[in-house]
Protein backbone atom coordinates (compact mmCIF):
# COMPACT_ATOMS: atom_id res chain seq x y z
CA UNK A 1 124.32 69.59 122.26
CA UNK A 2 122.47 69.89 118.81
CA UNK A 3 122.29 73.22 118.54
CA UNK A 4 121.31 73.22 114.63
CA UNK A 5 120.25 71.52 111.67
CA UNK A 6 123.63 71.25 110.63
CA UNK A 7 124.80 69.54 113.17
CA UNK A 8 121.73 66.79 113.09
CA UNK A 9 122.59 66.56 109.18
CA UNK A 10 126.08 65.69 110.48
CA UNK A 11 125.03 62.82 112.62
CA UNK A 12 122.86 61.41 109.90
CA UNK A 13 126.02 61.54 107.16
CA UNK A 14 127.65 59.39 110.15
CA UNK A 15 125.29 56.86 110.01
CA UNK A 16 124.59 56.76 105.83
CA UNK A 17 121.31 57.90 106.14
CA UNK A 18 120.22 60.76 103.65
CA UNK A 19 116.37 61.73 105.24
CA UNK A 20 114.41 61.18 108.47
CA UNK A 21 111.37 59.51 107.50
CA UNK A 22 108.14 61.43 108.42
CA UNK A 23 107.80 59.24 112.01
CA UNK A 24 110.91 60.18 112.79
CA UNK A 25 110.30 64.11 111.68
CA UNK A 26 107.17 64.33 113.26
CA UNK A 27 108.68 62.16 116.26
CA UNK A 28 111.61 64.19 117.11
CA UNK A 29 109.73 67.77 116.81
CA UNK A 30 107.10 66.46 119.66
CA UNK A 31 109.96 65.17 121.43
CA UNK A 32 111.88 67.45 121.88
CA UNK A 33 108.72 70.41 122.96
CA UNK A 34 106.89 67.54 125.16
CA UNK A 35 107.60 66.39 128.61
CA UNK A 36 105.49 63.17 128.56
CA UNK A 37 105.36 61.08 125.22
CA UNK A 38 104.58 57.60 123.67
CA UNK A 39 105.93 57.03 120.03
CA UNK A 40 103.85 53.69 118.56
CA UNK A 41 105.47 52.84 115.33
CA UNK A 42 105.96 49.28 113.52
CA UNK A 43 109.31 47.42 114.12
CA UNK A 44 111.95 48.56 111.48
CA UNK A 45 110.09 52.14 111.11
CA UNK A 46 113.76 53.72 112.90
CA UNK A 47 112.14 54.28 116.31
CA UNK A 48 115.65 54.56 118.10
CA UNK A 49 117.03 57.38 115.96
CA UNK A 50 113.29 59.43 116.28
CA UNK A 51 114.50 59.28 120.55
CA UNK A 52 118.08 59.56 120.47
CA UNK A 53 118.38 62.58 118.12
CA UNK A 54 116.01 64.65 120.71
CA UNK A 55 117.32 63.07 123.91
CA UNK A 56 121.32 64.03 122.54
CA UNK A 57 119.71 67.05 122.09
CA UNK A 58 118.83 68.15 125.70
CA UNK A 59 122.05 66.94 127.03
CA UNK A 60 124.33 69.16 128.89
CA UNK A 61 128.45 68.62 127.89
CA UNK A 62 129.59 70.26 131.25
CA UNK A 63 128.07 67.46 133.19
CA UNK A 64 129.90 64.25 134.18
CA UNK A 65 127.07 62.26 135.34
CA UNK A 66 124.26 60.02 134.07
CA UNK A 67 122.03 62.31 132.72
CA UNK A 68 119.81 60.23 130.26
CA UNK A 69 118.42 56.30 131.40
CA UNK A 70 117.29 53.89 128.93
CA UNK A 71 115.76 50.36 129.81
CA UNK A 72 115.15 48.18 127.52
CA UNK A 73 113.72 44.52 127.80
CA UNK A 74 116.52 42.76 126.04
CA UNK A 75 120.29 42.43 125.83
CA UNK A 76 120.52 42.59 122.25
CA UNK A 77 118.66 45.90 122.25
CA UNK A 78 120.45 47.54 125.03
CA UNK A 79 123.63 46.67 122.72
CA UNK A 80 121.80 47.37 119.83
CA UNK A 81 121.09 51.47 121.02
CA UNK A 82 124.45 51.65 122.35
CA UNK A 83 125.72 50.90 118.73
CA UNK A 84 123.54 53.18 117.16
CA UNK A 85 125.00 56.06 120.05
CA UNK A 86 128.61 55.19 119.37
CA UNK A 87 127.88 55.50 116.02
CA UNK A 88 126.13 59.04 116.00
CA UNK A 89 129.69 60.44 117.11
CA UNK A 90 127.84 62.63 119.59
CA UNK A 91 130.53 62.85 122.17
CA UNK A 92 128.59 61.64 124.90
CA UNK A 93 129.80 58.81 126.61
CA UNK A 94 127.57 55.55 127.05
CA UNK A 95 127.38 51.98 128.43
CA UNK A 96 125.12 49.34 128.20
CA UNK A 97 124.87 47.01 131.13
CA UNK A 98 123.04 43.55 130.98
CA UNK A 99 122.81 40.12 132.59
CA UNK A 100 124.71 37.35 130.61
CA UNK A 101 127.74 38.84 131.12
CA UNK A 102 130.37 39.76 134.53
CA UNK A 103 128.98 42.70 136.71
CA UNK A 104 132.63 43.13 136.98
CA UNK A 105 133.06 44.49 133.61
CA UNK A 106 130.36 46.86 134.01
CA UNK A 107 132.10 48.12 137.33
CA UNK A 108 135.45 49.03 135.18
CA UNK A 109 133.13 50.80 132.62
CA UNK A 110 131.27 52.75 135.13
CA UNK A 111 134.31 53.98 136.59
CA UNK A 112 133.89 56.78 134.17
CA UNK A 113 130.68 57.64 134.35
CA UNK A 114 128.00 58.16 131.45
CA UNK A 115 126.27 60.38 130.16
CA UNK A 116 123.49 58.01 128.63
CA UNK A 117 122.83 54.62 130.31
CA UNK A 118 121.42 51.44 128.95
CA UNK A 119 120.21 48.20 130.31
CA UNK A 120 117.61 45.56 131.63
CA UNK A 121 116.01 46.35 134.49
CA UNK A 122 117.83 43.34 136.61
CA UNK A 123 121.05 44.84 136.00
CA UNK A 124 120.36 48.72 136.04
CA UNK A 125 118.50 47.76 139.50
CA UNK A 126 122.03 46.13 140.57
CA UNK A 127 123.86 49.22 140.11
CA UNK A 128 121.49 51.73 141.60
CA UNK A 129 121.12 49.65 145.02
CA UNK A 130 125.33 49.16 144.39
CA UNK A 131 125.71 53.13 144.34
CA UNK A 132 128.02 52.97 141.39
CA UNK A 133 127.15 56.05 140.44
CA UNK A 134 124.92 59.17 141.79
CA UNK A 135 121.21 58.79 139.86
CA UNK A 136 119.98 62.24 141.13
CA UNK A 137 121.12 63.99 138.14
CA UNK A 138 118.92 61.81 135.83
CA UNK A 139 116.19 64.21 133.54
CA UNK A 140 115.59 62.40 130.68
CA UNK A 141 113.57 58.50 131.32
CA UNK A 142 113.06 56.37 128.00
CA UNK A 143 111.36 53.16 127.96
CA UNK A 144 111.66 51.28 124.75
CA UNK A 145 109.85 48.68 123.51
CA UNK A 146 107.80 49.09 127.07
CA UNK A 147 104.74 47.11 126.13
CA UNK A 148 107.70 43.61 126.22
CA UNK A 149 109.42 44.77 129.63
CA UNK A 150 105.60 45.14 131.26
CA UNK A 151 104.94 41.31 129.85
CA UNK A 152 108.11 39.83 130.70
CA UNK A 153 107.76 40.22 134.58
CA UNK A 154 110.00 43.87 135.14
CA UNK A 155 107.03 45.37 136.67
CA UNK A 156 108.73 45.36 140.36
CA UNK A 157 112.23 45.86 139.36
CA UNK A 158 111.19 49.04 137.21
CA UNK A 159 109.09 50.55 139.63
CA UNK A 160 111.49 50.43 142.18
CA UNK A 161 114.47 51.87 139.36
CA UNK A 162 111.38 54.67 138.54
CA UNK A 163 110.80 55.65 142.13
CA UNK A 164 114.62 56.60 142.84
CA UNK A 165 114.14 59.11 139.96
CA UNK A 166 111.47 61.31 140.94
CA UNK A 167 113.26 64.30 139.21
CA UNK A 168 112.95 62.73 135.94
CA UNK A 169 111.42 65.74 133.88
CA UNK A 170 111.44 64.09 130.24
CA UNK A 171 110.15 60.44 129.89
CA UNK A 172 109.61 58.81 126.33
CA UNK A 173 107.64 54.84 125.89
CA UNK A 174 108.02 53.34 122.86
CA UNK A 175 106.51 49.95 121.39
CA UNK A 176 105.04 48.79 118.29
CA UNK A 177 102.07 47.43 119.91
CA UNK A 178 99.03 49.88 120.26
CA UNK A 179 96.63 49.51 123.80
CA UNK A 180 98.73 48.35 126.72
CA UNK A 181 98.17 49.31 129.91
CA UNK A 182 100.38 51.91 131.24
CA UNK A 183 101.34 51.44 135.06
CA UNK A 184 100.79 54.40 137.44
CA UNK A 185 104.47 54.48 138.58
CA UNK A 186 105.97 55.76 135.15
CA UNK A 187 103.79 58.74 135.91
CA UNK A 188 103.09 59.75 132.49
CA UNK A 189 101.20 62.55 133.13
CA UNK A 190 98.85 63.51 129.86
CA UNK A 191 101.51 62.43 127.34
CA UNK A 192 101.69 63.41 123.74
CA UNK A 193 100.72 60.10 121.45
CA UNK A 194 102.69 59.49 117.84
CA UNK A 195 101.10 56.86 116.33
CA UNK A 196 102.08 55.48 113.04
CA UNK A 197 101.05 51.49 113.51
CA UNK A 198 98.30 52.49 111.07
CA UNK A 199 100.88 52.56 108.66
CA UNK A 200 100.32 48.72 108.76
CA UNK A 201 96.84 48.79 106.70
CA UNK A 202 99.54 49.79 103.89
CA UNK A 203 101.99 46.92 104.52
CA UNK A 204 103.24 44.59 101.79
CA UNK A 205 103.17 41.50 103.14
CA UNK A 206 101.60 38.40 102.04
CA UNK A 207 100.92 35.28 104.45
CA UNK A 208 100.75 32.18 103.20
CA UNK A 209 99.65 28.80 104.71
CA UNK A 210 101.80 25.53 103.56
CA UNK A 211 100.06 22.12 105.00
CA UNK A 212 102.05 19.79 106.30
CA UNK A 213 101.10 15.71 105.55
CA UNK A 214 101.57 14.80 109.50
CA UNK A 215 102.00 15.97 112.87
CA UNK A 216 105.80 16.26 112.60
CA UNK A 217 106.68 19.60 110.77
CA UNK A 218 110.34 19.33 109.64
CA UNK A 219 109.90 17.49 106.83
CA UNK A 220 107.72 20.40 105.62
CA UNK A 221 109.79 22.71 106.76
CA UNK A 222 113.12 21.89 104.79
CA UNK A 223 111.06 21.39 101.75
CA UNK A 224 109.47 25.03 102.16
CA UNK A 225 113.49 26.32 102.64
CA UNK A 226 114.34 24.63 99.56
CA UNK A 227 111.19 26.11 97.62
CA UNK A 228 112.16 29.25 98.75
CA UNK A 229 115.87 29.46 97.37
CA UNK A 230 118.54 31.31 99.02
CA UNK A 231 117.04 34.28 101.01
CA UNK A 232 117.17 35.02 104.37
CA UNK A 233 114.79 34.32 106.72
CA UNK A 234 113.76 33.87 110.72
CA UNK A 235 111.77 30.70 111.08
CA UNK A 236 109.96 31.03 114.38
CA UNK A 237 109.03 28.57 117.13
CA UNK A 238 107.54 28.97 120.59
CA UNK A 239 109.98 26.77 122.83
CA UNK A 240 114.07 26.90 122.93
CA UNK A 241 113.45 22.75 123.15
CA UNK A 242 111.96 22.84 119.69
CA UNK A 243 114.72 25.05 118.42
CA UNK A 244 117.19 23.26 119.23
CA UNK A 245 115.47 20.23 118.03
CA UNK A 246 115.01 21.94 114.76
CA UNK A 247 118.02 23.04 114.34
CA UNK A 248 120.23 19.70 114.64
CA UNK A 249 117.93 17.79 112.22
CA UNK A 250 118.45 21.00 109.53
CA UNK A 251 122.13 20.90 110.60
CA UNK A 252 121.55 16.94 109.32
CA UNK A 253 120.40 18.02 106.09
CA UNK A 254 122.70 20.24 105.61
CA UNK A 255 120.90 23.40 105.78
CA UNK A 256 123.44 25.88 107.65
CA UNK A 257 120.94 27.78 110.43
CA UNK A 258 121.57 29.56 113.36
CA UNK A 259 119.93 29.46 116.59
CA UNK A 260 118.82 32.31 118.85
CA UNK A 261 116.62 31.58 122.10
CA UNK A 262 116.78 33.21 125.82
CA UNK A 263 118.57 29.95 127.16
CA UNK A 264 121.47 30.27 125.23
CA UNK A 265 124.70 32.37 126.45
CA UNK A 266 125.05 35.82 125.51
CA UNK A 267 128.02 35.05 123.45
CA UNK A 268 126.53 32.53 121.44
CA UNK A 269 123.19 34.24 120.94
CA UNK A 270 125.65 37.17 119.54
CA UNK A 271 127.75 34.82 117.18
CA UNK A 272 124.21 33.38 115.76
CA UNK A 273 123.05 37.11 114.89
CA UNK A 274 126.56 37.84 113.30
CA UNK A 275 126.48 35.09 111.42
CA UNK A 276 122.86 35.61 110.28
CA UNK A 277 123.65 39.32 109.37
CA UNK A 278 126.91 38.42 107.20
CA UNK A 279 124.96 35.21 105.35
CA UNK A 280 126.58 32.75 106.75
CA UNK A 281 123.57 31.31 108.11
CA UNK A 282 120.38 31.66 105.98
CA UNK A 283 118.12 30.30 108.26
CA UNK A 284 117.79 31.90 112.20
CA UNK A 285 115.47 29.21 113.86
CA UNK A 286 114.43 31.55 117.00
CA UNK A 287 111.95 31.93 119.76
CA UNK A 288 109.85 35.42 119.77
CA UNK A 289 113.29 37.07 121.53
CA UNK A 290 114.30 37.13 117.79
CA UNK A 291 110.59 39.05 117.05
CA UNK A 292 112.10 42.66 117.71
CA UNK A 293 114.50 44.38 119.57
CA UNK A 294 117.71 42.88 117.53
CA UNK A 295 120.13 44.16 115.39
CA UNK A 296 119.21 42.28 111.58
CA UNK A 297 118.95 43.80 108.27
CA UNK A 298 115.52 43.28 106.32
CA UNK A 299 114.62 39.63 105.76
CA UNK A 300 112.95 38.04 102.47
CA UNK A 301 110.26 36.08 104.70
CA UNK A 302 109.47 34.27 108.10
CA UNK A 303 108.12 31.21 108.81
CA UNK A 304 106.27 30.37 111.78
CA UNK A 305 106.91 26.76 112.41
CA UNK A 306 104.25 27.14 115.43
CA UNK A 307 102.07 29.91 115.72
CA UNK A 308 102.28 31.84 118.99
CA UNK A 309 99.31 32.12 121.58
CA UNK A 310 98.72 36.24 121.38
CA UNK A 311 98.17 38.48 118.15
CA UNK A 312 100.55 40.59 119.15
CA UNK A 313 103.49 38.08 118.64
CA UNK A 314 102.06 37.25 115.58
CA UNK A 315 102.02 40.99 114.73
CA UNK A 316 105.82 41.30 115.79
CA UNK A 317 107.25 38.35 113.99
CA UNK A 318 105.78 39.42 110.84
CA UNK A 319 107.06 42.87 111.22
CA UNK A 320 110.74 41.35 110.25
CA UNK A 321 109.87 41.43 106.86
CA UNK A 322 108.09 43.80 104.91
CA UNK A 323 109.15 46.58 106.23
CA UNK A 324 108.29 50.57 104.94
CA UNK A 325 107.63 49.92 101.43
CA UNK A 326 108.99 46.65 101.09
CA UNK A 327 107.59 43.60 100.02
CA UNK A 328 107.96 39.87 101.73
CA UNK A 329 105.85 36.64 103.09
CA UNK A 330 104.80 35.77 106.00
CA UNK A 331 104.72 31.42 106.07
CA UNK A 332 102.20 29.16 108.51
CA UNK A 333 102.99 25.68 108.29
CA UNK A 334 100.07 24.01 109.52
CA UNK A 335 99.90 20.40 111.21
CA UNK A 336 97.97 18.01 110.21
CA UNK A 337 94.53 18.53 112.16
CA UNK A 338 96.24 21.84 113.36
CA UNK A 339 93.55 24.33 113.86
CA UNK A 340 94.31 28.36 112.77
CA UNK A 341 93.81 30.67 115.44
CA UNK A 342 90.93 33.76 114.65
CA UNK A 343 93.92 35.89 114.05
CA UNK A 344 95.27 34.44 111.18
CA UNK A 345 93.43 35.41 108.00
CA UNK A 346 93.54 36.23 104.68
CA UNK A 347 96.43 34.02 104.31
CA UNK A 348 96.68 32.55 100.74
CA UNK A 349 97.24 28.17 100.17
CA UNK A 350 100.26 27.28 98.67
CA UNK A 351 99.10 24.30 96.68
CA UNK A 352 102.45 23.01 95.99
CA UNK A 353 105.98 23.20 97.10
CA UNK A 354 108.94 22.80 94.35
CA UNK A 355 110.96 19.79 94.74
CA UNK A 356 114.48 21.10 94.73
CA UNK A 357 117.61 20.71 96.25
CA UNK A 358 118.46 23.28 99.03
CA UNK A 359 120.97 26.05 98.00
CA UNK A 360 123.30 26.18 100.47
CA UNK A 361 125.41 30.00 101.83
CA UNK A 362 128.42 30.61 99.73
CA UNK A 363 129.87 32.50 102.79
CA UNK A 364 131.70 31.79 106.19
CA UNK A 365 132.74 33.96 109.14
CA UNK A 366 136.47 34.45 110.14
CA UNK A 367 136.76 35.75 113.75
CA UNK A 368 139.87 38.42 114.67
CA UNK A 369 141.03 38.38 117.93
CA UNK A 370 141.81 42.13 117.99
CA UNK A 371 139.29 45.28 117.91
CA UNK A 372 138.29 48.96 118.36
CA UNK A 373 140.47 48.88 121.79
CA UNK A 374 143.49 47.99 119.52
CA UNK A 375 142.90 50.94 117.74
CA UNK A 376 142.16 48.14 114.55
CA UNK A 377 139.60 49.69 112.15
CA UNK A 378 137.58 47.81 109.31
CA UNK A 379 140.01 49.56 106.69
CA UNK A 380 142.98 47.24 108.80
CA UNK A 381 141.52 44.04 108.24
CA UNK A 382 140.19 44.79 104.75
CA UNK A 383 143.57 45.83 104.38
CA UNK A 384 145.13 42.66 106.14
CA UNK A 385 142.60 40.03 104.20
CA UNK A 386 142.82 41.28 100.60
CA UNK A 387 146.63 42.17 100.46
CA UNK A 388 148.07 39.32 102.48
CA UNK A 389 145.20 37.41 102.20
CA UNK A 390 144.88 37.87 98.09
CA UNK A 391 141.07 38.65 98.83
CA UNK A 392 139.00 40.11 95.89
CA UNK A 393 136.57 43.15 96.97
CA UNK A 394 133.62 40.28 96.26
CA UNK A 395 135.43 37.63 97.98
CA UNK A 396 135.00 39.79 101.37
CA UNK A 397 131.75 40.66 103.33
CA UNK A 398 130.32 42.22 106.07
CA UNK A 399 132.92 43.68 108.43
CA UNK A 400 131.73 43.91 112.49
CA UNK A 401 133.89 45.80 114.79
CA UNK A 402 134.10 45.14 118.77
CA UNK A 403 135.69 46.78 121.65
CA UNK A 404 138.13 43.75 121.54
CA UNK A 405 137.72 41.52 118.32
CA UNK A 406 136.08 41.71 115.09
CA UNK A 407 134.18 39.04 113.03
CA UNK A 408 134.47 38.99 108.86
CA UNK A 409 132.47 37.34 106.54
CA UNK A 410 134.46 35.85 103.56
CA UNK A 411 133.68 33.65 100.87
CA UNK A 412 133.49 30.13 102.20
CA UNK A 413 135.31 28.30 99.46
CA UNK A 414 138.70 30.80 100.41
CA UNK A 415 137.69 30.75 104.43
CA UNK A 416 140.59 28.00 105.17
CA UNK A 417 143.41 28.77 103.47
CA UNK A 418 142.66 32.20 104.40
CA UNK A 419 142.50 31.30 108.21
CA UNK A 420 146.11 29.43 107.53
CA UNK A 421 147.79 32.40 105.97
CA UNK A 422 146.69 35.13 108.22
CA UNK A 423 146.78 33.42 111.31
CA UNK A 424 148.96 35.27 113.90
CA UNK A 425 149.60 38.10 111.59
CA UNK A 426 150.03 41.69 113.13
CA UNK A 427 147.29 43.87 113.02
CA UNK A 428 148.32 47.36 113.77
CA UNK A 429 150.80 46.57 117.07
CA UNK A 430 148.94 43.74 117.93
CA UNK A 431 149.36 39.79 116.95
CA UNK A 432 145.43 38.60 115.85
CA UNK A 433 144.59 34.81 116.52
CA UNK A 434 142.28 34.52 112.95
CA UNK A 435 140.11 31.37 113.01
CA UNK A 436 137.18 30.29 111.82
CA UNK A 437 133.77 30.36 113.58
């Protein structure tokens, strides 16, 4: 348990982070004295750490069963939290189960039970109605990002997962949208509200509307990327059929982008984020899955190729950038005889987009076919890549450790040779396939 302030100062040193922000302060203190709460705070504001610090908090070491349920609406987020868990060094086991990937694997897993549990509903559903493990001992409910799971059609599935758990003492919603409609089977029972989405009347960020000369967007659309130099950003469409489209005729100007959309396989959709968060790919051409609920750092700007029907997607795409007290641009291209929906105002004209070429990533990613499992650690294959590999400390990125491989990012114009040298080379007692992605 957390028994003091010490050992919550511990957990943050884990994760580099010097302060709790006042959300999180204010968050965790109602939290942890409250039975019933709903925590409404503005993607990026660090609404995971504000539950898990109180949640760890009221767990009991002695017991060996699942003690703490999350459900999420997403796979990246259920991975996502369980990242963030491993990371706090808590010494609480957890899992995160998901569709996309073998029921079988979360069988092995389970074998050993957890104490905190993450997942969609689908799946967590699977393994309460398998009996996989004993859900009776289950006090502490959190449902995060609630407002998505309630739109996305879990409303059956979670009721059913909510009315196995009647013991449930402590239950937790988050979301960043303010007003939805809270069913009657969560049985939030006069919950305590933290609301900080009126931080957003303080927010940074600029929208600006480019007009396109015809129907057809992409034109537009590359010229904008090029205008905007080499920053990262999400560009954001409302069908996986346009980003797919989009994303083969950048791929023919040579714009490097990655894709991310709900009908893509869970492996791929995690390459495209890897990618995105080492630099390799600039550009993430995504659906609103992309919106919130993933694992990115913050973003110079978005660009909503097509504007989505609802506000609140609107709201949640531009809440990638500008986050806290940063500053960055929301951009609307606009078809020719597009109309703007009532939501979109005060959004500035940009006039006139510089004509200049695009400025393409300097950096690849090298995948390791050995991880955490190995007992490999990022030191290993910094190790491995700039003594073997004659790697300068600028020549190698962002390091991302699995269970049971790792991916690197490393200066694209060293990538091959790289990949040739190291290529079968022993990492710890294991021989690493090292490839490029």
């Amino acid at each position: 348990m957390i028994h003091s302030v010490k050992q919550q100062e511990d957990i943050l040193k884990k994760l580099n982070i010097a302060a709790l922000n006042p959300m999180q302060e204010e968050a965790i203190s109602v939290i942890k004295n409250t039975e019933n709460s709903i925590l409404l705070s503005p993607t990026g504001t660090g609404k995971t750490l504000a539950f898990l610090l109180p949640m760890i908090a009221g767990l009991n070491p002695a017991s060996v069963e699942v003690q703490a349920l999350i459900l999420v609406p997403s796979r990246e987020l259920a991975i996502q939290i369980e990242q963030v868990v491993r990371s706090m060094g808590s010494g609480f086991k957890v899992n995160a189960v998901y569709g996309g990937r073998p029921i079988s694997k979360d069988k092995i897993e389970l074998k050993h039970t957890p104490a905190i549990l993450i997942g969609t509903p689908g799946r967590i559903l699977d393994h309460f109605e398998g009996g996989r493990f004993s859900v009776a001992h289950i006090r502490c409910l959190i449902l995060d990002e609630f407002d998505k799971s309630l739109e996305t059609g879990f409303e059956q599935e979670m009721a059913t997962i909510l009315e196995q758990i009647p013991q449930v003492v402590k239950r937790i919603l988050t979301s960043a949208t303010q007003g939805v409609k809270i069913p009657a089977f969560v049985r939030l029972k006069n919950p305590k509200t933290i609301d900080y989405l009126q931080d957003k009347r303080h927010s940074k960020l600029v929208l600006k509307t480019v007009q396109s000369q015809g129907e057809n967007k992409q034109n537009t659309l590359a010229a904008l990327l090029a205008h905007i130099g080499a920053k990262q950003g999400i560009v954001f469409c409302n069908l996986k059929s346009t980003v797919e489209e989009l994303s083969a005729y950048l791929e023919r100007k040579n714009i490097q982008n990655s894709c991310f959309s709900g009908g893509m396989e869970q492996r791929n959709r995690e390459r495209s984020l890897i990618k995105f968060r080492n630099g390799t790919s600039q550009v993430l051409i995504a659906t609103d899955l992309a919106a919130r609920g993933i694992d990115i750092p913050e973003i110079n700007h978005v660009i909503h190729y097509e504007l989505p029907k609802a506000v609140e997607d609107f709201i949640h795409r531009n809440g990638r950038t500008a986050r806290v007290n940063n500053e960055g641009t929301a951009y609307i291209i606009q078809g020719l005889n597009e109309r703007m929906p009532s939501f979109v105002n005060n959004s500035t004209l940009l006039k006139s987009i510089k004509k200049v070429p695009y400025t393409p990533s300097t950096w690849a990613t090298v995948f390791v076919s050995g991880g955490r499992k190995d007992k490999i650690s990022k030191g290993d294959i910094a190790g491995l890549f700039c003594k073997q590999g004659g790697l300068t400390n600028e020549q190698l990125g962002v390091i991302e450790l699995k269970q049971d491989c790792a991916f690197v990012g490393v200066a694209k114009d060293r990538a091959a040779a790289l990949t040739e040298k190291l290529n079968n080379s022993r990492l710890k007692k294991k021989k690493v396939r090292i490839t490029i992605i």
